[in-house]
Every structure is written in structure tokens, then in C-alpha cells.
PDB file of N, CA and C in Angstrom:
ATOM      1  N   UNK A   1     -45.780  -3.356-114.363  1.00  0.00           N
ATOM      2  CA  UNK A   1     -45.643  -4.172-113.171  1.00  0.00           C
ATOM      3  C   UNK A   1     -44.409  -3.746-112.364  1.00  0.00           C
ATOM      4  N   UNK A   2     -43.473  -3.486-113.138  1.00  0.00           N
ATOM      5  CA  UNK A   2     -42.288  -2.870-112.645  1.00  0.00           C
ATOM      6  C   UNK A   2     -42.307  -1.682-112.168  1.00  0.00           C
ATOM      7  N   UNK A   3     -42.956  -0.902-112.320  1.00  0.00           N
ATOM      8  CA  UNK A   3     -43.371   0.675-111.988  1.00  0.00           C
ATOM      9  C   UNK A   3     -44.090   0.618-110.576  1.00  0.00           C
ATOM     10  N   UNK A   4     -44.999  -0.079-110.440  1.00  0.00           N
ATOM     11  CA  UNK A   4     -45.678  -0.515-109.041  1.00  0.00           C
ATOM     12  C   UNK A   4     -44.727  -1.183-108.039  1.00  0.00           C
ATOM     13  N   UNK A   5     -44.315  -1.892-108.536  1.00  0.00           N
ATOM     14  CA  UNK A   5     -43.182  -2.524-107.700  1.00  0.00           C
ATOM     15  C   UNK A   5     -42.463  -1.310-107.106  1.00  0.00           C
ATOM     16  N   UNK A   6     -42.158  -0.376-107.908  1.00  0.00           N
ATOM     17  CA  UNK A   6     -40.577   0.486-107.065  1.00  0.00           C
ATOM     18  C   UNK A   6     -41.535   1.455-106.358  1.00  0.00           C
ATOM     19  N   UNK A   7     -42.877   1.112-107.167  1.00  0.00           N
ATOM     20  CA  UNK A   7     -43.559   2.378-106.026  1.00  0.00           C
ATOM     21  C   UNK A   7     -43.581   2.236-105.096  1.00  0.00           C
ATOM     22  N   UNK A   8     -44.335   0.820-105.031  1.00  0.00           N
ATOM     23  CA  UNK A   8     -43.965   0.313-103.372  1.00  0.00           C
ATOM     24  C   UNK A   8     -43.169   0.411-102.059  1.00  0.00           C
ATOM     25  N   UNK A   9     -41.966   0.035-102.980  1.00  0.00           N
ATOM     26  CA  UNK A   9     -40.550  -0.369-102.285  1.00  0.00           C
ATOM     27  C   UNK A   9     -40.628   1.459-101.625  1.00  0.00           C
ATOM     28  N   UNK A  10     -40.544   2.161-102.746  1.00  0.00           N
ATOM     29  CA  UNK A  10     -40.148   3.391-102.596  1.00  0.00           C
ATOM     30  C   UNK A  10     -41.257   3.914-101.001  1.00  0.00           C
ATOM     31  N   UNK A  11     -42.191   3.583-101.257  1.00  0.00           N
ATOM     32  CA  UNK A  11     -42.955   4.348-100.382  1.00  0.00           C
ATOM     33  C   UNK A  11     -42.998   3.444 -98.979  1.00  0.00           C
ATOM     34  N   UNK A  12     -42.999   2.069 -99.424  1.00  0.00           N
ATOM     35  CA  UNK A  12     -41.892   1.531 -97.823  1.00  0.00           C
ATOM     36  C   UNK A  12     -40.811   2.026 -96.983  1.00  0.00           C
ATOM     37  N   UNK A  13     -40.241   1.907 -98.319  1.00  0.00           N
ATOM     38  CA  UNK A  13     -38.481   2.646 -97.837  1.00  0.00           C
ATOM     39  C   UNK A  13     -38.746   4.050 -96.912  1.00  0.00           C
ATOM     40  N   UNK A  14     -39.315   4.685 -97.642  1.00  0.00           N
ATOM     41  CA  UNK A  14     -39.267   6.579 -97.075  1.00  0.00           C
ATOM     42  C   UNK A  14     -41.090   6.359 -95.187  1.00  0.00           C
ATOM     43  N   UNK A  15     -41.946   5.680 -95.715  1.00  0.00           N
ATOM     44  CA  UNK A  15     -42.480   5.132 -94.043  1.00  0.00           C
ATOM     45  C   UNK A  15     -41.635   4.489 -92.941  1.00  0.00           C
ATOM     46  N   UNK A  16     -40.889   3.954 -93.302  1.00  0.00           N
ATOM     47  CA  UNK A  16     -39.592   3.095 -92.316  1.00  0.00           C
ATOM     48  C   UNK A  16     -39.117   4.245 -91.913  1.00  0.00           C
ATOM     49  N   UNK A  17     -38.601   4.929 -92.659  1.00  0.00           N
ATOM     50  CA  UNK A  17     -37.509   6.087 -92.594  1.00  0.00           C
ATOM     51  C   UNK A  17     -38.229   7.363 -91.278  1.00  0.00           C
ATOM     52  N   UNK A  18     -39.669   7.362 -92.278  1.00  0.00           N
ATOM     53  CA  UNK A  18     -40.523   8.391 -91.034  1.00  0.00           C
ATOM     54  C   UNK A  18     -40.610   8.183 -89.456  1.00  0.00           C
ATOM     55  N   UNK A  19     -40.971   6.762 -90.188  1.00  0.00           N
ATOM     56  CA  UNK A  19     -41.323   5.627 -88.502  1.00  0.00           C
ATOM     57  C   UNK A  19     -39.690   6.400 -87.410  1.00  0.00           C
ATOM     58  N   UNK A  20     -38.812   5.860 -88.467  1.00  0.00           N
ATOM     59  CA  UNK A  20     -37.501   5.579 -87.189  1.00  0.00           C
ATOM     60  C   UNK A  20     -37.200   7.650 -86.811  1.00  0.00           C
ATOM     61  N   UNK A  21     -37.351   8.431 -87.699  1.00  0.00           N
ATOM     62  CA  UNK A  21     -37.360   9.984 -87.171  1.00  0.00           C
ATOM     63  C   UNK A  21     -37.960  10.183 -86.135  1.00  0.00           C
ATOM     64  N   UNK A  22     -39.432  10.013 -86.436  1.00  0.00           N
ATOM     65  CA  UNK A  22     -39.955  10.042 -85.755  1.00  0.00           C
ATOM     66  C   UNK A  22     -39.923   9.114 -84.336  1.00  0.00           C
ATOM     67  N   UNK A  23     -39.515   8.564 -84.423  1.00  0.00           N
ATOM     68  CA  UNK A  23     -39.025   7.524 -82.785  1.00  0.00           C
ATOM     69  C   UNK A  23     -38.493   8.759 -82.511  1.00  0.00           C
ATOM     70  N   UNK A  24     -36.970   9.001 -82.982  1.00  0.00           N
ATOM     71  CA  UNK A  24     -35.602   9.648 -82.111  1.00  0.00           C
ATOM     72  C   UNK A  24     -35.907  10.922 -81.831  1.00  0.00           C
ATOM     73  N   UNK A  25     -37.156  11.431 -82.595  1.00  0.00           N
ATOM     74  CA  UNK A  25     -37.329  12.828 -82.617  1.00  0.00           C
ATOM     75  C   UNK A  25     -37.909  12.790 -80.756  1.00  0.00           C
ATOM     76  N   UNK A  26     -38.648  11.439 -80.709  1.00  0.00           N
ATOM     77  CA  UNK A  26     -39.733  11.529 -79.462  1.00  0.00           C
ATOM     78  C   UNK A  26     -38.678  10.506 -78.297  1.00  0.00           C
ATOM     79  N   UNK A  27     -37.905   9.981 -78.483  1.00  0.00           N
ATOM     80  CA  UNK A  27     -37.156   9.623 -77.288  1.00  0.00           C
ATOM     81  C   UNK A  27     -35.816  10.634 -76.977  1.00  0.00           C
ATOM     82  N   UNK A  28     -35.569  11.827 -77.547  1.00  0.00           N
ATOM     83  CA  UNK A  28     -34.833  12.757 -77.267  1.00  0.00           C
ATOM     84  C   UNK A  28     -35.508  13.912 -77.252  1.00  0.00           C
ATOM     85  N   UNK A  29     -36.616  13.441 -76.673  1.00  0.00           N
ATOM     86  CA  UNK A  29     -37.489  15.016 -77.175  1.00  0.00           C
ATOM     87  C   UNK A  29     -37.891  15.155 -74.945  1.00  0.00           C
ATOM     88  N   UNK A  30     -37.305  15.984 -74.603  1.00  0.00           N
ATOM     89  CA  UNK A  30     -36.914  16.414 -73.543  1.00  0.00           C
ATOM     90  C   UNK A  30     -38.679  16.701 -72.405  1.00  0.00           C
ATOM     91  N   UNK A  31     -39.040  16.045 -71.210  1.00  0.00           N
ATOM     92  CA  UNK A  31     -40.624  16.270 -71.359  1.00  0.00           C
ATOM     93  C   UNK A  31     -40.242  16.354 -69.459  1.00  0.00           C
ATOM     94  N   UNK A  32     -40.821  17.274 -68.776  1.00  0.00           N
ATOM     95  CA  UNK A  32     -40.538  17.306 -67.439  1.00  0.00           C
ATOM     96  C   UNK A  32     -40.898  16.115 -67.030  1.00  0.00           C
ATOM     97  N   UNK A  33     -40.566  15.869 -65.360  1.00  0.00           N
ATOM     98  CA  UNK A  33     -40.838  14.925 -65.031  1.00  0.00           C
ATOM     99  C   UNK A  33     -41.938  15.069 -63.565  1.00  0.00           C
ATOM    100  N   UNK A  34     -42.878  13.731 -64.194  1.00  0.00           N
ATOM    101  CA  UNK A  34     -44.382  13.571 -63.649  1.00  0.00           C
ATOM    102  C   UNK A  34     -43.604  13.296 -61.980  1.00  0.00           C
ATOM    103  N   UNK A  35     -42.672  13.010 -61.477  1.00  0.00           N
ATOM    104  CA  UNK A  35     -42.448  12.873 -59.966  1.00  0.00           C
ATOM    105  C   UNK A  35     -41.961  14.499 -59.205  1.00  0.00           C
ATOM    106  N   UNK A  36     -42.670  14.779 -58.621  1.00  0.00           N
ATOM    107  CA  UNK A  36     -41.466  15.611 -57.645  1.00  0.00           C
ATOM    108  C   UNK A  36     -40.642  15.227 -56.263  1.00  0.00           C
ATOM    109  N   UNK A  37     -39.970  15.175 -56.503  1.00  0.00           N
ATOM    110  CA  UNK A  37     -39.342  14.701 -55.623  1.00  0.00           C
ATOM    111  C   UNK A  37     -38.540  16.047 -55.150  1.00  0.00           C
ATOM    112  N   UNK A  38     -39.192  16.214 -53.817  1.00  0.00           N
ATOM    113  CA  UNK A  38     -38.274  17.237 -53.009  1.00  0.00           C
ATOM    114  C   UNK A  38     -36.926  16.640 -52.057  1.00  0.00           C
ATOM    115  N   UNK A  39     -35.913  17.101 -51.907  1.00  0.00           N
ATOM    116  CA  UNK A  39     -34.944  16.556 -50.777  1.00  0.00           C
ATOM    117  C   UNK A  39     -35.050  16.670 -49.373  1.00  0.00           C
ATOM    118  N   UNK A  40     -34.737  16.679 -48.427  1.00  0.00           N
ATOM    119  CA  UNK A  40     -34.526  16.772 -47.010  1.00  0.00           C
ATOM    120  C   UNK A  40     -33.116  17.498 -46.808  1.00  0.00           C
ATOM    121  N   UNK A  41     -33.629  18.399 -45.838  1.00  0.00           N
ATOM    122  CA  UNK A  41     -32.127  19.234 -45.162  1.00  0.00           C
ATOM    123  C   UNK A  41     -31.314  17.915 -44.077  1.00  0.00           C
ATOM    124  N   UNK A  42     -30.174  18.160 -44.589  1.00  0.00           N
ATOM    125  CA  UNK A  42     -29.354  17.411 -43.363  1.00  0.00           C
ATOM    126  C   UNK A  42     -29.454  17.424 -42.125  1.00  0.00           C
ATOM    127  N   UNK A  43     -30.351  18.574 -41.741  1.00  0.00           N
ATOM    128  CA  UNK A  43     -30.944  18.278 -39.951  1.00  0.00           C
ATOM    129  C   UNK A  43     -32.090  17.499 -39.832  1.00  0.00           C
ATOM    130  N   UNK A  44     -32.764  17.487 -41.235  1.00  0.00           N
ATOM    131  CA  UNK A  44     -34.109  16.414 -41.049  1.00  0.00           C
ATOM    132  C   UNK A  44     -33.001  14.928 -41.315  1.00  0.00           C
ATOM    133  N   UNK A  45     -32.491  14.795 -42.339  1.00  0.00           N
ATOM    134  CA  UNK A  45     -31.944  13.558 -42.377  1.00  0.00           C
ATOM    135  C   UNK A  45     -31.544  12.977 -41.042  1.00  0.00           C
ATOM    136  N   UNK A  46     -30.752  14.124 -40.279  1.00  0.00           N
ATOM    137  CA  UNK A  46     -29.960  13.711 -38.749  1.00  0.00           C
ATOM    138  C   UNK A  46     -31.427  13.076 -38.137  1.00  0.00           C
ATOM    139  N   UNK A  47     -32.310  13.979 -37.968  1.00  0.00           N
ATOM    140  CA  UNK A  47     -33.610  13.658 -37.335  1.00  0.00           C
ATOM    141  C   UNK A  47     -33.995  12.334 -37.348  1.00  0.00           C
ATOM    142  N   UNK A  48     -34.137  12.166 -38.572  1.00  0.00           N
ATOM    143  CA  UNK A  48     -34.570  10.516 -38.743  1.00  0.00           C
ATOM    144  C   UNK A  48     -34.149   9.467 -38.607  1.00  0.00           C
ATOM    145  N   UNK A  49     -32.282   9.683 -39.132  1.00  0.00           N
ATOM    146  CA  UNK A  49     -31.827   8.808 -38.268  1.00  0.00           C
ATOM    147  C   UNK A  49     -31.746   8.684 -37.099  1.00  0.00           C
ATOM    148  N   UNK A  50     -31.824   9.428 -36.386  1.00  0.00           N
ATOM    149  CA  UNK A  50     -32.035   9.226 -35.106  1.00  0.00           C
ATOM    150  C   UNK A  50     -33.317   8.811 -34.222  1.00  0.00           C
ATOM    151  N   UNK A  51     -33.951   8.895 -35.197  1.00  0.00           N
ATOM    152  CA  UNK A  51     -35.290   8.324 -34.532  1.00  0.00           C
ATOM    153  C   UNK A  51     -35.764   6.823 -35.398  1.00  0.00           C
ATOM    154  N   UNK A  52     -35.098   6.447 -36.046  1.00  0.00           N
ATOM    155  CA  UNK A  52     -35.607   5.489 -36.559  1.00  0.00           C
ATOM    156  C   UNK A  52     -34.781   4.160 -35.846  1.00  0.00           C
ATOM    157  N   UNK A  53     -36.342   3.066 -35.741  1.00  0.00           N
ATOM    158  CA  UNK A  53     -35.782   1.933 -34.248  1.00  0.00           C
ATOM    159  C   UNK A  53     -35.334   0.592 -35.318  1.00  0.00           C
ATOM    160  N   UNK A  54     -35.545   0.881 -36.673  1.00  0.00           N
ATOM    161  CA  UNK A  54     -35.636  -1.152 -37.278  1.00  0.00           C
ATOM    162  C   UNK A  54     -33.624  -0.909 -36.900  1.00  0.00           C
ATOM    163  N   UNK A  55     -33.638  -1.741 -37.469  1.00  0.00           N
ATOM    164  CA  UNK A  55     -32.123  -2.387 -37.760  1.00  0.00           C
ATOM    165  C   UNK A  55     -31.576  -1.937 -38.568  1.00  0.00           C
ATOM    166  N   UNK A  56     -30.176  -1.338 -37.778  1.00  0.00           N
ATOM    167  CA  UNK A  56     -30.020  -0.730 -39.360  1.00  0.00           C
ATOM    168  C   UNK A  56     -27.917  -0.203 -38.510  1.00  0.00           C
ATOM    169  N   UNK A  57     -27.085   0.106 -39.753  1.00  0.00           N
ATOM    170  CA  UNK A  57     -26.208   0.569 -39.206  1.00  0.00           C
ATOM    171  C   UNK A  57     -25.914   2.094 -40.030  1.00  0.00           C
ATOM    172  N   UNK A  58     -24.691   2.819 -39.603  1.00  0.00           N
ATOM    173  CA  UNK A  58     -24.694   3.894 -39.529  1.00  0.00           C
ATOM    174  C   UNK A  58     -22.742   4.145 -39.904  1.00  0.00           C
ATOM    175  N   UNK A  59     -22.664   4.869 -41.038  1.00  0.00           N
ATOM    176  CA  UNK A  59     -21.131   4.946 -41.171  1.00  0.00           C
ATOM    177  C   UNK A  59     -20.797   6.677 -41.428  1.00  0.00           C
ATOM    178  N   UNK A  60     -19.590   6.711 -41.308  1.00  0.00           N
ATOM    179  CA  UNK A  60     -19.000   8.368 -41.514  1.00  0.00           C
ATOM    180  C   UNK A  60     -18.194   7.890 -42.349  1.00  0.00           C
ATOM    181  N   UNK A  61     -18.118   8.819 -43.737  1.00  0.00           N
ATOM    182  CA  UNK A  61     -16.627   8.241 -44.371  1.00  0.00           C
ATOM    183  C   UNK A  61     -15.549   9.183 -44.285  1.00  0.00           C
ATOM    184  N   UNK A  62     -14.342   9.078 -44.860  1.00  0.00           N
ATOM    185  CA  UNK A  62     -13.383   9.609 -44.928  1.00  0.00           C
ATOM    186  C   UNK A  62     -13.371  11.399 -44.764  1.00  0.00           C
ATOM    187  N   UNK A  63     -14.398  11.945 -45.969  1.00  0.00           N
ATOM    188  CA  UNK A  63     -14.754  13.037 -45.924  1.00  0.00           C
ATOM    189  C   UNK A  63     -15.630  13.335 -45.020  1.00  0.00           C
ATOM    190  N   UNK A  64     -16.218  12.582 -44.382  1.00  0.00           N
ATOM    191  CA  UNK A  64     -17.375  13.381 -43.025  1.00  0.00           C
ATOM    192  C   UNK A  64     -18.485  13.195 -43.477  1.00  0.00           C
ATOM    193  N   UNK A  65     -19.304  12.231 -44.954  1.00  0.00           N
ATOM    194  CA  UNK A  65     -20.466  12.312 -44.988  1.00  0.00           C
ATOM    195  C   UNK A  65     -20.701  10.513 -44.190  1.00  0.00           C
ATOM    196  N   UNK A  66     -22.224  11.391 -43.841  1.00  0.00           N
ATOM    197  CA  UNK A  66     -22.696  10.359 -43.079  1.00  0.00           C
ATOM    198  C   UNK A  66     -23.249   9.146 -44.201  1.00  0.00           C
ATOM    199  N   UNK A  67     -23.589   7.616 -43.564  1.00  0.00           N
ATOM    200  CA  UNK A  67     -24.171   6.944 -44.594  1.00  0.00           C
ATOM    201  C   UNK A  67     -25.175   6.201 -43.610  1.00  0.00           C
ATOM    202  N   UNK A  68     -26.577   5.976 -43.978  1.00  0.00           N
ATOM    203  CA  UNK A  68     -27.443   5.353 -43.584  1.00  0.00           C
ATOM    204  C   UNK A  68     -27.689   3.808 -43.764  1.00  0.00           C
ATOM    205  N   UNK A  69     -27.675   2.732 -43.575  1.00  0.00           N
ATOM    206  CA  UNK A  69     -28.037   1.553 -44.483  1.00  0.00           C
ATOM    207  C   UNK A  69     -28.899   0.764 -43.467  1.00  0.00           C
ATOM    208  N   UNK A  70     -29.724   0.614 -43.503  1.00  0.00           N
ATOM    209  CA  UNK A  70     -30.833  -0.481 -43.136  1.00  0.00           C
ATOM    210  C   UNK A  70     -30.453  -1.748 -43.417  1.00  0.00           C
ATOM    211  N   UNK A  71     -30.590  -2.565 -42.108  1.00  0.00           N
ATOM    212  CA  UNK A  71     -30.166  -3.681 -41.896  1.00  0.00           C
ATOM    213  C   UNK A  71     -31.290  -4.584 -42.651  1.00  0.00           C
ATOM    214  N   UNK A  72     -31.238  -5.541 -43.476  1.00  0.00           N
ATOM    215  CA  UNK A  72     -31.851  -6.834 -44.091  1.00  0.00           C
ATOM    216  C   UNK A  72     -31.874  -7.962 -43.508  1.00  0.00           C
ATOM    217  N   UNK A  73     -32.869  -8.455 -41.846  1.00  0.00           N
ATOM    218  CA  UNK A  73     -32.697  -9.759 -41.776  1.00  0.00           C
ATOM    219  C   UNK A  73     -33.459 -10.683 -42.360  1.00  0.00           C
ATOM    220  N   UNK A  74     -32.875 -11.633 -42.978  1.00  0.00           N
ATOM    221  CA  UNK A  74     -34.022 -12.818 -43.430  1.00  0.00           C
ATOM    222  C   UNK A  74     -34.888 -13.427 -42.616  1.00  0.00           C
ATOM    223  N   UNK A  75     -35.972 -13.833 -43.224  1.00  0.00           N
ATOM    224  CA  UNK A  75     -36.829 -14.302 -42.529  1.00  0.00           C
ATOM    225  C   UNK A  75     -36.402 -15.826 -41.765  1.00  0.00           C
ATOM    226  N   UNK A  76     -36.937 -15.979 -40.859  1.00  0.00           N
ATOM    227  CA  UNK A  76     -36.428 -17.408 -40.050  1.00  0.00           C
ATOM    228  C   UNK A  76     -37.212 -18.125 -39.701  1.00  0.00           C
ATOM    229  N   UNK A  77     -38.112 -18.234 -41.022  1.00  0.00           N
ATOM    230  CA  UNK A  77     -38.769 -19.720 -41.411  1.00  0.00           C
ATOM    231  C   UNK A  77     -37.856 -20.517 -42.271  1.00  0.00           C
ATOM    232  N   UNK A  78     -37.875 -21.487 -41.871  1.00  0.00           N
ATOM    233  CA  UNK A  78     -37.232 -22.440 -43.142  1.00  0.00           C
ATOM    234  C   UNK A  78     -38.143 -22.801 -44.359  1.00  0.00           C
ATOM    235  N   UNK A  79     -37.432 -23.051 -45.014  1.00  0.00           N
ATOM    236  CA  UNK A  79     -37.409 -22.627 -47.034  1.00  0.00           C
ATOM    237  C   UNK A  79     -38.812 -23.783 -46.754  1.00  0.00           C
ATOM    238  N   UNK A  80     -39.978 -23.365 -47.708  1.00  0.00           N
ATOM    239  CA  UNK A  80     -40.819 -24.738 -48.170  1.00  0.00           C
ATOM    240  C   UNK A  80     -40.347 -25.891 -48.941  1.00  0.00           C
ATOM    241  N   UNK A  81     -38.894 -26.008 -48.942  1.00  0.00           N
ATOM    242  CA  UNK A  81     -38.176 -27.373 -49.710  1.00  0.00           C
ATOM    243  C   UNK A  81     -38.231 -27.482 -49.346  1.00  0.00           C
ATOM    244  N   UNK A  82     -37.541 -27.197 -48.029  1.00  0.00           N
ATOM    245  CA  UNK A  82     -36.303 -28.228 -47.012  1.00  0.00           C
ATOM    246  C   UNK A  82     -37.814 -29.065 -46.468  1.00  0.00           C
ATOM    247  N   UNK A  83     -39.081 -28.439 -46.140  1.00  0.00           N
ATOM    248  CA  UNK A  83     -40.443 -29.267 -45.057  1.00  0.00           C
ATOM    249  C   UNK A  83     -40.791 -30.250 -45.811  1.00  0.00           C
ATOM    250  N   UNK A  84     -40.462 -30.097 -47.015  1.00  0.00           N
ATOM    251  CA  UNK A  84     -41.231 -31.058 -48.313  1.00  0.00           C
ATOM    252  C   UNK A  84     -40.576 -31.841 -48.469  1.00  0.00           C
ATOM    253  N   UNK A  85     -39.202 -32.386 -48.276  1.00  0.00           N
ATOM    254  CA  UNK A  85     -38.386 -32.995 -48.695  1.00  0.00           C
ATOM    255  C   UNK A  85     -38.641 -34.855 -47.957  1.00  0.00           C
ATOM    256  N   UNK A  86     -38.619 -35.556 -48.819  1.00  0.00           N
ATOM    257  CA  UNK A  86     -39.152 -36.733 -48.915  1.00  0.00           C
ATOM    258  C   UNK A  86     -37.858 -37.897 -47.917  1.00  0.00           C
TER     259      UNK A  86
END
């Protein structure tokens, strides 16, 4: 009874062990990536900002790179509490 027992344990112990290798083997295991993502030349970037009409502002920093940020206005309905409110 005792002999079965450690067999067990034993052959638990060393599947756990496989299980977790096998994880680290496959979350460090290096696999290209399904997006391509190409960049834009800084004359297309200029381009777009310049043609683009939403809201938005526009900064230079210290070193001379430009920064883009799109303005966020909220919407200007009032909240479905505040109409509900008793």
C-alpha cells in the first residue's frame, strides 16, 4: 500500500514539474509577431497633421520633436442620473 502511495506522489511530483517546464519553455519561447505594423516618415506624419480638422492640439518640445494629442470633448448630454432623479 505504501509502495503505490510513493508511486503516486512520485509520478505527481515529476507531471507538475513537466507541466511548469513546459509552461516557461513556451512563454519564453520567442514566436514573430502576427501584426505588422509599418511606421510613417515624418513628412507623412507632418501631412496628417496638417490635414486633420477634429480637435486636437499640437506641441514642440525642448528638443524639437513634435507632439500630436487629440482633443477629448465629453459628450453634452447630461448623465441618465441626474434625468432620473426623484
Amino acid at each position: 500500500m505504501k509502495k503505490i502511495i510513493k508511486r503516486v506522489l512520485y509520478t505527481l511530483f515529476f507531471l507538475i514539474v513537466a507541466i511548469i517546464i513546459f509552461g516557461l519553455i513556451l512563454a519564453y519561447l520567442p514566436t514573430p509577431s502576427k501584426i505588422n505594423n509599418k511606421g510613417i516618415t515624418p513628412v507623412e506624419a507632418a501631412t496628417l497633421r496638417q490635414n486633420y480638422a477634429g480637435p486636437h492640439h499640437v506641441f514642440t518640445t525642448a528638443d524639437g520633436e513634435t507632439l500630436f494629442l487629440r482633443r477629448w470633448n465629453p459628450d453634452s448630454i447630461e448623465p441618465a442620473k441626474k434625468a432620473i432623479a426623484v
